[in-house]
C-alpha atoms as a PDB file:
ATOM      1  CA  UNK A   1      41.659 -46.794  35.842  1.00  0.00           C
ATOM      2  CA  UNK A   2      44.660 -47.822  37.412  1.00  0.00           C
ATOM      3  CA  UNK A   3      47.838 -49.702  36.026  1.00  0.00           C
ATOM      4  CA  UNK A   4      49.561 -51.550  38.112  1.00  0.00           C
ATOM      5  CA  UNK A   5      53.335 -53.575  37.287  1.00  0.00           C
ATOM      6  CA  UNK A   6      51.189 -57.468  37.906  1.00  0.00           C
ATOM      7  CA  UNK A   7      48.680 -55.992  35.593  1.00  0.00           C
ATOM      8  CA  UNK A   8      48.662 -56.573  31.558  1.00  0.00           C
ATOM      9  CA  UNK A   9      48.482 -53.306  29.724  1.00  0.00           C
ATOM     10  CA  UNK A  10      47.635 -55.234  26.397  1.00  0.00           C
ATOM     11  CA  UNK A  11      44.962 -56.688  27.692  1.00  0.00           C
ATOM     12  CA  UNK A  12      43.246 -54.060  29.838  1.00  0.00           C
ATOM     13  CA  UNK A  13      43.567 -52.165  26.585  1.00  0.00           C
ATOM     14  CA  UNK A  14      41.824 -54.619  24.780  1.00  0.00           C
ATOM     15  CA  UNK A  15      39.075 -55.086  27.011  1.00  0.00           C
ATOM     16  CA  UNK A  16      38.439 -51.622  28.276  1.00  0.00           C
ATOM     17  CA  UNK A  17      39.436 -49.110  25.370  1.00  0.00           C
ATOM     18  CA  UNK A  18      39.857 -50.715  22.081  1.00  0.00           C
ATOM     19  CA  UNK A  19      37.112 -49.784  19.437  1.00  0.00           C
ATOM     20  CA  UNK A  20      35.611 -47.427  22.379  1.00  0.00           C
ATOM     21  CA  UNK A  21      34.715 -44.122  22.129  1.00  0.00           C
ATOM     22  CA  UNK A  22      35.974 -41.984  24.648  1.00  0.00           C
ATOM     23  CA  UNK A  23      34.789 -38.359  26.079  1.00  0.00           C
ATOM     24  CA  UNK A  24      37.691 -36.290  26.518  1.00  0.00           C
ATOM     25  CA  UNK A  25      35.965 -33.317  27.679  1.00  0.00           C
ATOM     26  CA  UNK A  26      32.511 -31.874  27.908  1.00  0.00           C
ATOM     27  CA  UNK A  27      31.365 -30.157  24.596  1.00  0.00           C
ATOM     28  CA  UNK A  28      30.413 -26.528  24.586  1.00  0.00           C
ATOM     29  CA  UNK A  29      26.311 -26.888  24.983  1.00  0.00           C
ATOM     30  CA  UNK A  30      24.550 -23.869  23.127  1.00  0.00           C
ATOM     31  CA  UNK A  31      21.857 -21.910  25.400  1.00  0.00           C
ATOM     32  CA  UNK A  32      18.679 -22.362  24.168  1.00  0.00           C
ATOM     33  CA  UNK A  33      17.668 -18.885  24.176  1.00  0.00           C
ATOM     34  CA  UNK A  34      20.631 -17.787  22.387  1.00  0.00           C
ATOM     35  CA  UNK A  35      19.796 -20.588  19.642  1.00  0.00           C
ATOM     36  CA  UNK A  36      16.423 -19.124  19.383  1.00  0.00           C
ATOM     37  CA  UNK A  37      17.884 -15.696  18.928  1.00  0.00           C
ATOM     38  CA  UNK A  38      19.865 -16.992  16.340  1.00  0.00           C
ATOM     39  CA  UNK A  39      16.648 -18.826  14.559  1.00  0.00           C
ATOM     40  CA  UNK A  40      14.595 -15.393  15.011  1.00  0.00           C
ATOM     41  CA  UNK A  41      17.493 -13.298  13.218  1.00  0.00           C
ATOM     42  CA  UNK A  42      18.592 -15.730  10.745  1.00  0.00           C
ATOM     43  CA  UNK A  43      14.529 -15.759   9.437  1.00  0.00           C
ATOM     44  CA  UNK A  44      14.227 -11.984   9.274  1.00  0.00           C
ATOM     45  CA  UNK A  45      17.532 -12.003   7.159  1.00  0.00           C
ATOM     46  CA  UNK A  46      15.918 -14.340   4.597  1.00  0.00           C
ATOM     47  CA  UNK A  47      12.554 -12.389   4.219  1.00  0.00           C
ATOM     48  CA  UNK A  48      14.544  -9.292   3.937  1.00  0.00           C
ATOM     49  CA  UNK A  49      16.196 -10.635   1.032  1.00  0.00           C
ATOM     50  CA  UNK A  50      13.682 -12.171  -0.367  1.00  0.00           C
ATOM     51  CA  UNK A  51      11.899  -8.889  -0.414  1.00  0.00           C
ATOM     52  CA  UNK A  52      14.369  -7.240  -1.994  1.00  0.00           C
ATOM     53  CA  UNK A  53      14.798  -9.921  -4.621  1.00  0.00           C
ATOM     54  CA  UNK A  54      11.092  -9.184  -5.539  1.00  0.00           C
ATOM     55  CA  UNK A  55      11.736  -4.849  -5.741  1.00  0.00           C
ATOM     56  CA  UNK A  56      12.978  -2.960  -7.977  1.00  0.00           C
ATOM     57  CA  UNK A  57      15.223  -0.136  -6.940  1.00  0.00           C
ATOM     58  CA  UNK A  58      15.480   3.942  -8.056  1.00  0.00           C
ATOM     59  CA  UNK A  59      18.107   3.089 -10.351  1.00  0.00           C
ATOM     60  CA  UNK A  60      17.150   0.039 -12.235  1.00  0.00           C
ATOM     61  CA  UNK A  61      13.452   1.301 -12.305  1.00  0.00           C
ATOM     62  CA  UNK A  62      15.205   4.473 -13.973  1.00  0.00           C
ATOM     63  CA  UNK A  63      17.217   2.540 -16.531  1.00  0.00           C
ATOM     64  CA  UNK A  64      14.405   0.786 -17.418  1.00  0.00           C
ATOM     65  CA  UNK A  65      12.229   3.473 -17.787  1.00  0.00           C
ATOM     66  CA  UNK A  66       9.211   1.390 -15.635  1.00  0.00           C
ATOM     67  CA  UNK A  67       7.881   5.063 -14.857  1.00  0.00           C
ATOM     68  CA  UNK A  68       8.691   6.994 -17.410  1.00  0.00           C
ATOM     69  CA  UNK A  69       6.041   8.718 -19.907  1.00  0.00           C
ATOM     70  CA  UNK A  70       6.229   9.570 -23.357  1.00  0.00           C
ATOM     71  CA  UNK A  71       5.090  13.250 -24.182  1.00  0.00           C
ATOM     72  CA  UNK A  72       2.167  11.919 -26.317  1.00  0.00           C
ATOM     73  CA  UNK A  73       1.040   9.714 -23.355  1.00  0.00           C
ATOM     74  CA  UNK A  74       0.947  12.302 -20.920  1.00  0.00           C
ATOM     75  CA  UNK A  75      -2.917  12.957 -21.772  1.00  0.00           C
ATOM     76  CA  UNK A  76      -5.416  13.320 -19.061  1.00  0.00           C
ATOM     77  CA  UNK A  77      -8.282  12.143 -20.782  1.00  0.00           C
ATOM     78  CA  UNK A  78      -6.249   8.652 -21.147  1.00  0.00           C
ATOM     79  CA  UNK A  79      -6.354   8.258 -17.469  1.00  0.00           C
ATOM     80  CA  UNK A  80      -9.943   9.066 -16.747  1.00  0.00           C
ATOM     81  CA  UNK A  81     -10.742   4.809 -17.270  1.00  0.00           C
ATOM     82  CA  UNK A  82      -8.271   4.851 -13.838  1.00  0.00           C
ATOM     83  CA  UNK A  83     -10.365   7.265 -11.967  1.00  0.00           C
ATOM     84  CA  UNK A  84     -13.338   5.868 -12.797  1.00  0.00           C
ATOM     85  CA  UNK A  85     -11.955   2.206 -11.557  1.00  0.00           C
ATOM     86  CA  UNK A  86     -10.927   4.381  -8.432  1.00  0.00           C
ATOM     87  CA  UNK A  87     -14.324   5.643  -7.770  1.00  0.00           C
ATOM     88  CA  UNK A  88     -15.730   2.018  -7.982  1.00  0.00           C
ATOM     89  CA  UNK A  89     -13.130   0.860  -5.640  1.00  0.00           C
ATOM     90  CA  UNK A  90     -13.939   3.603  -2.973  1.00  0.00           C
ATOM     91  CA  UNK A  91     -17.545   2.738  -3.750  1.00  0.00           C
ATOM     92  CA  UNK A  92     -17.052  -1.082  -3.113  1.00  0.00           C
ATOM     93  CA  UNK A  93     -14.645   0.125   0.053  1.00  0.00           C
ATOM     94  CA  UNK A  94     -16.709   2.528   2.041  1.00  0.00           C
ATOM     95  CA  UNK A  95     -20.257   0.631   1.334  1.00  0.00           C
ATOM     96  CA  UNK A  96     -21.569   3.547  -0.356  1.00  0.00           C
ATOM     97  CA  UNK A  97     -25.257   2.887  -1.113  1.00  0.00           C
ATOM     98  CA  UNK A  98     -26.584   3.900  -5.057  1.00  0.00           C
ATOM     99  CA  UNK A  99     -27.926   6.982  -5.921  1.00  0.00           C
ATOM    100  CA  UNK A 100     -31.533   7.431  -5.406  1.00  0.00           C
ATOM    101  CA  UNK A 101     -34.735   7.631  -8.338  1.00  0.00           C
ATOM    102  CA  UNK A 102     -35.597  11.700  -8.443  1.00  0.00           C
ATOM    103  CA  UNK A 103     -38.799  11.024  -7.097  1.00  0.00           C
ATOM    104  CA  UNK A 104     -37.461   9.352  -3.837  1.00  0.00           C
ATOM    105  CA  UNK A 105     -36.482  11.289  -0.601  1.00  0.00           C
ATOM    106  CA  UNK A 106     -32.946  11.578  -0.902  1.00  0.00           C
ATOM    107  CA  UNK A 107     -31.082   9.526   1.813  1.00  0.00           C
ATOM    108  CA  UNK A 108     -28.534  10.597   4.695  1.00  0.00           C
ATOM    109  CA  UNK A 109     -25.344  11.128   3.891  1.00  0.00           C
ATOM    110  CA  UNK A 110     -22.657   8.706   5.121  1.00  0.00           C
ATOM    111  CA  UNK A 111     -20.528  10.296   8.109  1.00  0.00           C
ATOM    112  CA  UNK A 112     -16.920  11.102   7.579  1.00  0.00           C
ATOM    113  CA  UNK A 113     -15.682   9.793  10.312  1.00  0.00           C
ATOM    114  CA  UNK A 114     -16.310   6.178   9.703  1.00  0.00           C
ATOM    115  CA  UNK A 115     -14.695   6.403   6.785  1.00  0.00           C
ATOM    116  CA  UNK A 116     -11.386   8.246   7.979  1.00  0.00           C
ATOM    117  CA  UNK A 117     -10.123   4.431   9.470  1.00  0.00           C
ATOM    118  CA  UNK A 118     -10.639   2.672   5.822  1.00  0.00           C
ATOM    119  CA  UNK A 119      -9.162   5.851   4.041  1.00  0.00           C
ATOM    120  CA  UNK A 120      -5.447   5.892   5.451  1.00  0.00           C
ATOM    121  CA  UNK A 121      -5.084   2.761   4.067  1.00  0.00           C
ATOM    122  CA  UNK A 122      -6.566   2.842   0.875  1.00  0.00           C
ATOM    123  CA  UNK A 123      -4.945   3.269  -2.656  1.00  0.00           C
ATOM    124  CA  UNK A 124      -4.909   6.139  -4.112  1.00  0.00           C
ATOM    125  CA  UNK A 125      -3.664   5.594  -7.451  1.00  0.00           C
ATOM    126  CA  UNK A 126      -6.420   6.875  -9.797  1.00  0.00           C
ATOM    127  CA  UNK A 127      -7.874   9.394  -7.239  1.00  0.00           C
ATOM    128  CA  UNK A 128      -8.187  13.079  -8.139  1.00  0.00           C
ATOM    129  CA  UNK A 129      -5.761  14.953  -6.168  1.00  0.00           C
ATOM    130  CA  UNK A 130      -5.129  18.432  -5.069  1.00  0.00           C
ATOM    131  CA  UNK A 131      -3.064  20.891  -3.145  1.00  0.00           C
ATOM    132  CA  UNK A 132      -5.090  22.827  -1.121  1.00  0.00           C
ATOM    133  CA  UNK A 133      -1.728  23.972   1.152  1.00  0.00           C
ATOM    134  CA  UNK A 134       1.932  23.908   0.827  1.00  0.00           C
ATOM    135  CA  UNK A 135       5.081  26.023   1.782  1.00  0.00           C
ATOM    136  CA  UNK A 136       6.079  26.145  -1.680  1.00  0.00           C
ATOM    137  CA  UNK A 137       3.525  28.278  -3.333  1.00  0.00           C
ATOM    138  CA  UNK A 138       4.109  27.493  -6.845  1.00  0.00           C
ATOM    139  CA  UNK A 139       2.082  23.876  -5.652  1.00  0.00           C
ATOM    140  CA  UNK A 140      -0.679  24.730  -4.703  1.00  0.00           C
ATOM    141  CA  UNK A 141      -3.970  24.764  -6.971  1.00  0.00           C
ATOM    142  CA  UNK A 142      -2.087  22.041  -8.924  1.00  0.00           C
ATOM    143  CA  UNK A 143      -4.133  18.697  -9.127  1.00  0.00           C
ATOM    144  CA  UNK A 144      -5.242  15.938 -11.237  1.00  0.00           C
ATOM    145  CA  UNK A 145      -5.135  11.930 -11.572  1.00  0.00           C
ATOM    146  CA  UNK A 146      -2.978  10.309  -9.721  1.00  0.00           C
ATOM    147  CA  UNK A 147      -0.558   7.872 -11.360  1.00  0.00           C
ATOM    148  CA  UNK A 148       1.852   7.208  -9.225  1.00  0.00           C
ATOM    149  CA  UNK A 149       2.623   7.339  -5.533  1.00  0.00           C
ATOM    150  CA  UNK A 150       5.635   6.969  -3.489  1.00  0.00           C
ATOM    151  CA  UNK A 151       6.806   7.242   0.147  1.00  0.00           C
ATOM    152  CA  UNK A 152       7.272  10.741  -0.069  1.00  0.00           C
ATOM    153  CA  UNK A 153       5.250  11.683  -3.591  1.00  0.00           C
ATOM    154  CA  UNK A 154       2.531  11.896  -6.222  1.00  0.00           C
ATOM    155  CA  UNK A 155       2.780  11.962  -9.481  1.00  0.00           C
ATOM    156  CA  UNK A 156      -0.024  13.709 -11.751  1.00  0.00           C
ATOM    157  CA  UNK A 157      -1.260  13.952 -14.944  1.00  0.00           C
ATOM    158  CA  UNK A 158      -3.232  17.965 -14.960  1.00  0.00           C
ATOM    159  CA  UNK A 159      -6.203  18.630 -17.120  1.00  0.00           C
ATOM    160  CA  UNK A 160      -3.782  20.797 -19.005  1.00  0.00           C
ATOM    161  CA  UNK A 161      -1.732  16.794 -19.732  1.00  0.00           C
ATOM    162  CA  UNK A 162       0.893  17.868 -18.010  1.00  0.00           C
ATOM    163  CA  UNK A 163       2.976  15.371 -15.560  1.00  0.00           C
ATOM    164  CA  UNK A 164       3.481  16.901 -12.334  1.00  0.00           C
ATOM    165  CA  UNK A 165       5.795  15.353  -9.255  1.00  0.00           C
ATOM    166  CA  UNK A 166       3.876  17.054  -5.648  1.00  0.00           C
ATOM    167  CA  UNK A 167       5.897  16.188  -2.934  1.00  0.00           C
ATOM    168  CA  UNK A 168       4.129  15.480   0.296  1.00  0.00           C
ATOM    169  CA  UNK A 169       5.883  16.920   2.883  1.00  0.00           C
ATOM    170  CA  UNK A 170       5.028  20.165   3.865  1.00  0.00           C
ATOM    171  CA  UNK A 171       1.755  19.936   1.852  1.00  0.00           C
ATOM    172  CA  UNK A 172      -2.032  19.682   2.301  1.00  0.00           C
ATOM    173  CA  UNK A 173      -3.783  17.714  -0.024  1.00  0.00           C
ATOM    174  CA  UNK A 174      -7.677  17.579  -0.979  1.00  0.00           C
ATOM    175  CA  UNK A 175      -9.675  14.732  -2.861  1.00  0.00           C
ATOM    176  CA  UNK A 176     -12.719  13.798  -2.878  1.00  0.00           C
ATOM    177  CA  UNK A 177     -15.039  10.642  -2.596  1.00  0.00           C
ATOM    178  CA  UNK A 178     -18.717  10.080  -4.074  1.00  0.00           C
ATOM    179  CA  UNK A 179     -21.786  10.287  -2.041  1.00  0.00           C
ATOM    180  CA  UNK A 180     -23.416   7.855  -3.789  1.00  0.00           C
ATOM    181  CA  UNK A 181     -22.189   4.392  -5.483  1.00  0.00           C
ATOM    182  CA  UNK A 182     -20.716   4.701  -9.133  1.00  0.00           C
ATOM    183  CA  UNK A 183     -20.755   0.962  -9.582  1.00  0.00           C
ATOM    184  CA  UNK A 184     -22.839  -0.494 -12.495  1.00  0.00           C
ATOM    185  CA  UNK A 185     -26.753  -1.674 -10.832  1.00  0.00           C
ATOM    186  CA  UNK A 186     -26.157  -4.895 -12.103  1.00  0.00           C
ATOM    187  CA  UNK A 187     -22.811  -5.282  -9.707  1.00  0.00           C
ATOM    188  CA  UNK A 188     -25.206  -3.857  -6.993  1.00  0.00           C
ATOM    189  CA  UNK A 189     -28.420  -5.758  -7.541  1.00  0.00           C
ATOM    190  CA  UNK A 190     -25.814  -9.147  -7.582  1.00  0.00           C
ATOM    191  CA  UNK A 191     -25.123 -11.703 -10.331  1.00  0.00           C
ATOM    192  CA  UNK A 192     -28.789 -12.470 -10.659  1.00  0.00           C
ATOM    193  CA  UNK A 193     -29.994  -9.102 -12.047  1.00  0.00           C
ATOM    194  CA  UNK A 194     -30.404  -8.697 -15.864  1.00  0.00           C
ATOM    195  CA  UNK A 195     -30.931  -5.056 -15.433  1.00  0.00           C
ATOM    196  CA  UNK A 196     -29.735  -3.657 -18.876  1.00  0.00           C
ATOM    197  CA  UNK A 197     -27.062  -0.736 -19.134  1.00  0.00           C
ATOM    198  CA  UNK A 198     -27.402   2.046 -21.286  1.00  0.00           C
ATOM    199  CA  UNK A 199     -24.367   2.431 -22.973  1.00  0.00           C
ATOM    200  CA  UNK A 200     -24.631   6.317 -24.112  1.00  0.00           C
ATOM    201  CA  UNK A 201     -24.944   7.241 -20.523  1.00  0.00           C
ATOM    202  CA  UNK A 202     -21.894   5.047 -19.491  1.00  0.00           C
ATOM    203  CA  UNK A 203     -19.770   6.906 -22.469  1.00  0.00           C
ATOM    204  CA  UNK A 204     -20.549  10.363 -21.016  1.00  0.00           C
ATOM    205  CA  UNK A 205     -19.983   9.067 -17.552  1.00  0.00           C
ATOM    206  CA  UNK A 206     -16.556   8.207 -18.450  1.00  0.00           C
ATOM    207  CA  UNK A 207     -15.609  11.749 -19.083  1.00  0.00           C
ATOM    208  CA  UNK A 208     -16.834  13.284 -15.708  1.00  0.00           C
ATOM    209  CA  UNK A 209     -14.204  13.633 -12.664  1.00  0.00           C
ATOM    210  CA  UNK A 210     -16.014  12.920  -8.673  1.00  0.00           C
ATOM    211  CA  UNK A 211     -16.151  16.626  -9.062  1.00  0.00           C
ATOM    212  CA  UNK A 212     -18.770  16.566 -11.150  1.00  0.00           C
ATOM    213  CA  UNK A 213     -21.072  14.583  -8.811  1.00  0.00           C
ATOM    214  CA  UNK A 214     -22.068  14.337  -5.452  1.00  0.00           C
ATOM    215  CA  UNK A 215     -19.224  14.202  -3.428  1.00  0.00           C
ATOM    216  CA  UNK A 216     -16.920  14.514  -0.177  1.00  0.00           C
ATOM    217  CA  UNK A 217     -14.027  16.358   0.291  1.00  0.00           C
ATOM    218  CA  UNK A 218     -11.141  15.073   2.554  1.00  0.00           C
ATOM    219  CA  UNK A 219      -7.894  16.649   3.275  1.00  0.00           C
ATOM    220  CA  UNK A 220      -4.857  14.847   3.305  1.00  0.00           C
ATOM    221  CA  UNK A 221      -1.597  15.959   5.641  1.00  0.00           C
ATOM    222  CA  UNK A 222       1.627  15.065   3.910  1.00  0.00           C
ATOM    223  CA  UNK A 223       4.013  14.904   6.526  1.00  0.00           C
ATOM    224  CA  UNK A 224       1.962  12.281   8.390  1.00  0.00           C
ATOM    225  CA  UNK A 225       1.098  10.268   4.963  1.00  0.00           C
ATOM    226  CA  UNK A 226       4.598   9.727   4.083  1.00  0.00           C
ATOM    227  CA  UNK A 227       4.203   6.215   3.135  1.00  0.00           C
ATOM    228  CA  UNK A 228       4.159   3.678   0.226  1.00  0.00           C
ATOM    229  CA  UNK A 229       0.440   2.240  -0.252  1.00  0.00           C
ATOM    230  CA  UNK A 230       1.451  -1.516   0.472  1.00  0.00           C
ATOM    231  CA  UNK A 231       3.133  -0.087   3.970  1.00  0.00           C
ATOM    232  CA  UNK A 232      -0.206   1.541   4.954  1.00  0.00           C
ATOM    233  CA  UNK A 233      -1.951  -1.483   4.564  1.00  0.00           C
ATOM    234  CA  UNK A 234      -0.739  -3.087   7.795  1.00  0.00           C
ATOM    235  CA  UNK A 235      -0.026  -0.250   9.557  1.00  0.00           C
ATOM    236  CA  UNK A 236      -1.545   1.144  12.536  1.00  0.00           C
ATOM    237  CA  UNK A 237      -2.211   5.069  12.770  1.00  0.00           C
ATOM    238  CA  UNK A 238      -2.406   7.064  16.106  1.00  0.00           C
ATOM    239  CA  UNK A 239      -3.606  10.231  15.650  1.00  0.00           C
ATOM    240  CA  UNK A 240      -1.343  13.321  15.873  1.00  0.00           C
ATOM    241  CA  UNK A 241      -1.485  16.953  16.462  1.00  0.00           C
ATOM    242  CA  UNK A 242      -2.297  18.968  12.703  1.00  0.00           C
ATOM    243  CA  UNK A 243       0.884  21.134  12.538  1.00  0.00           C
ATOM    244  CA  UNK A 244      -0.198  24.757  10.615  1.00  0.00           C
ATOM    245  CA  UNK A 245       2.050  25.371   7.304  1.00  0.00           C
END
């Protein structure tokens, strides 16, 4: 625009720039990739926190005491309903079919290595546990339920009721599975069966281990099981070279 001394500034300002807006300069345009960078990071902050809004840390869980155990709890026979709900969940997980009549031929056993994929990411809280190797000697032979597990432990409770912490790295562990199916026949038959359950052989079933019955042994490396149960859920294993204790 050009002014010249014939010209009327008043009115050119009236007519050209009054109540206009005006671009001074070009504003600074964002990139779209770094916006979506920005997106990308600024949603993996907010699930971060929001899963540490929903945990409970060392600290707090040990002022409130979330996993501690009075002596008088500390009894293994109070923990034998949790291995028994741990047997039905392994049965229910690995398909295992029911145990057969005595006057049947007894059927195939199921093959270990189709159930090594379903195993790493299992839960093992209420499993019998036991360790068969370690570089600290006073661990090994020690075993019982499992009550807890962490990223880089399991807690215990011993037939002798004693609470035991057994790290997992540098250790070998060893539990078992059943052969057979230790769900109820009416869970296996399906809703429609009204086969009855005998109640005095459910009461003495309660007090057996998977020792006590057909079973498989597994072994279990620490140092390549070092994490919490939830993480193993989505993770995806590659197998590694054993290393020899």
């Amino acid at each position: 625009m050009s002014l010249s001394e014939s010209s009327d500034p008043v009115s050119i300002y009236n007519s050209r720039i009054k109540s206009r807006q005006i671009i001074l300069e070009n504003p600074a345009r964002q990139s779209k990739a770094k916006q979506q960078r920005d997106d990308k990071r600024a949603k993996i902050a907010a699930e971060k926190a929001k899963r540490k809004a929903g945990m409970m840390g060392r600290r707090e869980a040990s002022e409130k005491g979330t996993w501690k155990l009075e002596k008088e709890q500390t009894k293994f026979h109070l923990f034998l309903p949790l291995h028994h709900l741990w047997l039905g969940y392994m049965s229910e997980l690995l398909s295992l079919a029911p145990s057969p009549p005595a006057s049947t031929a007894v059927p195939a056993m199921p093959t270990a290595a189709s159930m090594h994929a379903k195993l790493v990411k299992a839960d093992y809280h209420g499993s019998f546990m036991a360790v068969k190797q370690s570089k600290n000697p006073c661990l090994v032979g020690l075993s019982g339920i499992v009550i807890h597990e962490t990223e880089n432990a399991f807690k215990v409770v011993t037939k002798t009721d004693r609470l035991k912490l057994l790290p997992k790295q540098n250790s070998i562990f060893a539990f078992a599975v059943p052969v057979y199916s230790t769900l109820p026949s009416f869970i296996l038959a399906g809703p429609s069966s009204t086969v009855p359950l005998d109640e005095s052989d459910i009461s003495e079933a309660t007090k057996t281990t998977v020792l006590d019955q057909p079973h498989i042994e597994f072994e279990l490396y620490g140092n390549q099981f070092r994490f919490r149960s939830a993480d193993r859920a989505g993770r995806k294993f590659k197998p590694k070279e054993t290393i020899e204790l």
